[in-house]
Protein backbone atom coordinates (compact mmCIF):
# COMPACT_ATOMS: atom_id res chain seq x y z
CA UNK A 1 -12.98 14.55 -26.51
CA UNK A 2 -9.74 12.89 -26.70
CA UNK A 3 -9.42 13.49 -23.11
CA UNK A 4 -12.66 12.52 -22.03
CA UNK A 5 -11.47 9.10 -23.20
CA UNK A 6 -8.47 8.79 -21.40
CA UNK A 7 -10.30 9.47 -18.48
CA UNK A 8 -13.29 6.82 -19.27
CA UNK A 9 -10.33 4.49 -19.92
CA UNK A 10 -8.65 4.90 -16.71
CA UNK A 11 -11.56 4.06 -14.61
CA UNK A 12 -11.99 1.23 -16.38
CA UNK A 13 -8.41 0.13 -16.24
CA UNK A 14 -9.08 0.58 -12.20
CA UNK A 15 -12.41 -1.34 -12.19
CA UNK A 16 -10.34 -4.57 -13.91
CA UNK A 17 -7.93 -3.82 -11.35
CA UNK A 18 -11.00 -4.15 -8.40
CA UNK A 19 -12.48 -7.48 -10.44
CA UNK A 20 -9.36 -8.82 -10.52
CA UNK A 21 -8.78 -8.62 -7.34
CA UNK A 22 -11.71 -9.77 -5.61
CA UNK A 23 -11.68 -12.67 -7.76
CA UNK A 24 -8.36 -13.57 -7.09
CA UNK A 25 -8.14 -16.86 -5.67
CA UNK A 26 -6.98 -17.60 -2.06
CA UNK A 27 -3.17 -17.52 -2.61
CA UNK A 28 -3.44 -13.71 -0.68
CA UNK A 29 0.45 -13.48 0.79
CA UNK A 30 -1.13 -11.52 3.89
CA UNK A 31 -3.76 -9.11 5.37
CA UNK A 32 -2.88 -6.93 8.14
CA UNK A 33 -5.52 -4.57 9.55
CA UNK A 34 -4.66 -1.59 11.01
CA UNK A 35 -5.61 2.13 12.41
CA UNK A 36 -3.74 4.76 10.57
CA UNK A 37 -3.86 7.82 13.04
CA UNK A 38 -3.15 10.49 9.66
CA UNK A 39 -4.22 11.07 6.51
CA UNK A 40 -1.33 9.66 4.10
CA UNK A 41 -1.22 9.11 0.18
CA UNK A 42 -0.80 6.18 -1.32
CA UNK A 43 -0.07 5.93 -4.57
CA UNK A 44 -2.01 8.57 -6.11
CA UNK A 45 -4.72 8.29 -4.10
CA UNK A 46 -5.21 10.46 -0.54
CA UNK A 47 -6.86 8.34 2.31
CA UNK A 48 -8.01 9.74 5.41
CA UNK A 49 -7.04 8.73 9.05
CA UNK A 50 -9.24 5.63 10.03
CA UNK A 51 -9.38 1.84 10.04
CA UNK A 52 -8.03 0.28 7.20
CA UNK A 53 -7.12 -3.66 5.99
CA UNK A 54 -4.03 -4.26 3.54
CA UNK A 55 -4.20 -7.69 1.67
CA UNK A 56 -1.48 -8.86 -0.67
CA UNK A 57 -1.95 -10.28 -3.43
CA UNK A 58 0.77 -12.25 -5.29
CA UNK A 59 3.74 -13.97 -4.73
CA UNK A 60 6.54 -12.92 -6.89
CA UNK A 61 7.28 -9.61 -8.82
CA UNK A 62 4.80 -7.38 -9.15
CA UNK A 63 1.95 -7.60 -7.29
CA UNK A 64 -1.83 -5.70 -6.64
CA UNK A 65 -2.45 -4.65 -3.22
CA UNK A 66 -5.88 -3.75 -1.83
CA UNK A 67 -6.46 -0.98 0.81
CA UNK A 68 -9.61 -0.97 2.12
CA UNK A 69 -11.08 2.02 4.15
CA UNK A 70 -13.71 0.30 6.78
CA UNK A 71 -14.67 3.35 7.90
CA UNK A 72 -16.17 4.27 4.38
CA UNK A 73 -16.43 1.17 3.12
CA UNK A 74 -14.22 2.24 -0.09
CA UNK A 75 -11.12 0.33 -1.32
CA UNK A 76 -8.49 0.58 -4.20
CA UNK A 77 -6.05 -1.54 -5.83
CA UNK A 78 -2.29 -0.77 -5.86
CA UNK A 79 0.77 -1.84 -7.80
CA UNK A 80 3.27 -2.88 -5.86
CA UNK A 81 6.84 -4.39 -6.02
CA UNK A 82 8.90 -6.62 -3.89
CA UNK A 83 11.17 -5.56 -1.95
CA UNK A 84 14.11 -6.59 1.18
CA UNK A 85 14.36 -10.29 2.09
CA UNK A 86 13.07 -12.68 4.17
CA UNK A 87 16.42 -11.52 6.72
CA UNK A 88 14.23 -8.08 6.98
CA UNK A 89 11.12 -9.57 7.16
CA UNK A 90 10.61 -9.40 10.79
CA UNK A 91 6.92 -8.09 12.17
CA UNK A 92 4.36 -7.03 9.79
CA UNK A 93 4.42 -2.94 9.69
CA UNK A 94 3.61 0.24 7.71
CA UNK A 95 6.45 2.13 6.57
CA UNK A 96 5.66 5.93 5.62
CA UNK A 97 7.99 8.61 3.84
CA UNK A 98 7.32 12.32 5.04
CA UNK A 99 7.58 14.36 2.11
CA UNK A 100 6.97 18.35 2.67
CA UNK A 101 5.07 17.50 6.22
CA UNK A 102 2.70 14.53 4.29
CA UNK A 103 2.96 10.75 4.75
CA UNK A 104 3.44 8.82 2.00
CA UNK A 105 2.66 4.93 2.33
CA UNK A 106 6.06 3.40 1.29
CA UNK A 107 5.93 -0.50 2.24
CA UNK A 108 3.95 -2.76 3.48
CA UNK A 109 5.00 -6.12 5.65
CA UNK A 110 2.42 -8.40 6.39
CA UNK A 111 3.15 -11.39 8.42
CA UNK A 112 4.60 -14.77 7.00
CA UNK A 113 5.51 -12.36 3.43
CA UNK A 114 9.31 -13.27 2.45
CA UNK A 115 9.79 -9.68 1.13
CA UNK A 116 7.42 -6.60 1.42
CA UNK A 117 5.71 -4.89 -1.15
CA UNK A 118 7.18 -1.59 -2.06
CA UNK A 119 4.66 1.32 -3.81
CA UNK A 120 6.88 3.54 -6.42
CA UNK A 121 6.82 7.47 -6.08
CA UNK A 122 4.66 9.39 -8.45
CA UNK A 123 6.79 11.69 -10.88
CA UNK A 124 5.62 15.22 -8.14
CA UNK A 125 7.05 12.56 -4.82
CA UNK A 126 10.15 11.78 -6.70
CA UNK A 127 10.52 15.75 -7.47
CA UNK A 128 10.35 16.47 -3.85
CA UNK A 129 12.81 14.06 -2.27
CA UNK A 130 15.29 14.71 -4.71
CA UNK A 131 14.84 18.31 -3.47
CA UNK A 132 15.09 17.16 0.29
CA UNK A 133 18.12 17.12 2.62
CA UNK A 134 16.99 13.21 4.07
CA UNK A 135 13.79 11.66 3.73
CA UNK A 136 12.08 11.07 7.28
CA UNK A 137 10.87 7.53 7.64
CA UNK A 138 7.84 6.60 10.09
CA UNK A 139 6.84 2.66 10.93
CA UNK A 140 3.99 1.74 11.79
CA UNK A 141 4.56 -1.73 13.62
CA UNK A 142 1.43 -3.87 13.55
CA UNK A 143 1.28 -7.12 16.56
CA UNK A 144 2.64 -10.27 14.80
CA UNK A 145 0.85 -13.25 14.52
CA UNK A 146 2.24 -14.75 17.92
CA UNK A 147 1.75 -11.71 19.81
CA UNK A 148 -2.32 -12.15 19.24
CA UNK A 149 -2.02 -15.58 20.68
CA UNK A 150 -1.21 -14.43 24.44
């Protein structure tokens, strides 16, 4: 019973999360859309390869992200935290961990953001890259803003 209400309670904590942010107000930091060629985790969630659109929302500390999957029309909302500087800023981008031979969303830039927004390991990720020998890193660089333009 007990757990039955855990579980009823987390799905409501993630449909605030999903009112939230729809009806967040048009302060979104950025959007990038993008095709991600793999399946990859992020957060606790595993998303299949396809076509999917970032938006930030947020400006300082934490911040929710929404990842929506066009290609199933599905989305969920993310915790993230800030993180590098407006010096590492540069072009908006993915950045994945590989952990055990599976991508793991890490960061995401968006274009104009001062900082990106970092998503935290769960407790298994953490496990495994303390195990590992060096963490493999892939970007995914997305066109900047300019870039569209020509």
């Amino acid at each position: 019973m007990t757990n039955r209400m855990f579980h009823a309670a987390g799905w409501l904590a993630a449909g605030c999360l999903m009112v939230v942010m729809t009806a967040a107000p048009a302060v979104a930091q950025g959007r990038v859309t993008v095709n991600v060629p793999f399946s990859f985790t992020a957060g606790t969630e595993s998303l299949p390869a396809g076509q999917y659109v970032f938006e930030r929302n947020g400006v300082t500390g934490t911040s929710l992200m929404k990842v929506y999957n066009v290609d199933r029309n599905e989305a969920i909302a993310l915790a993230t935290l800030p993180t590098g500087n407006r010096a590492s800023s540069g072009n908006p981008r993915l950045l994945f961990e590989v952990l055990e031979g599976h991508y793991r969303l890490a960061e995401v830039w968006t274009a104009g953001a001062e900082t990106g927004a970092r998503l935290a390991r769960t407790r298994e990720q953490a496990l495994i890259a303390k195990r590992a020998e060096k963490i493999e890193t892939f970007a995914l660089a997305l066109p900047s803003v300019a870039a569209r333009g020509r």
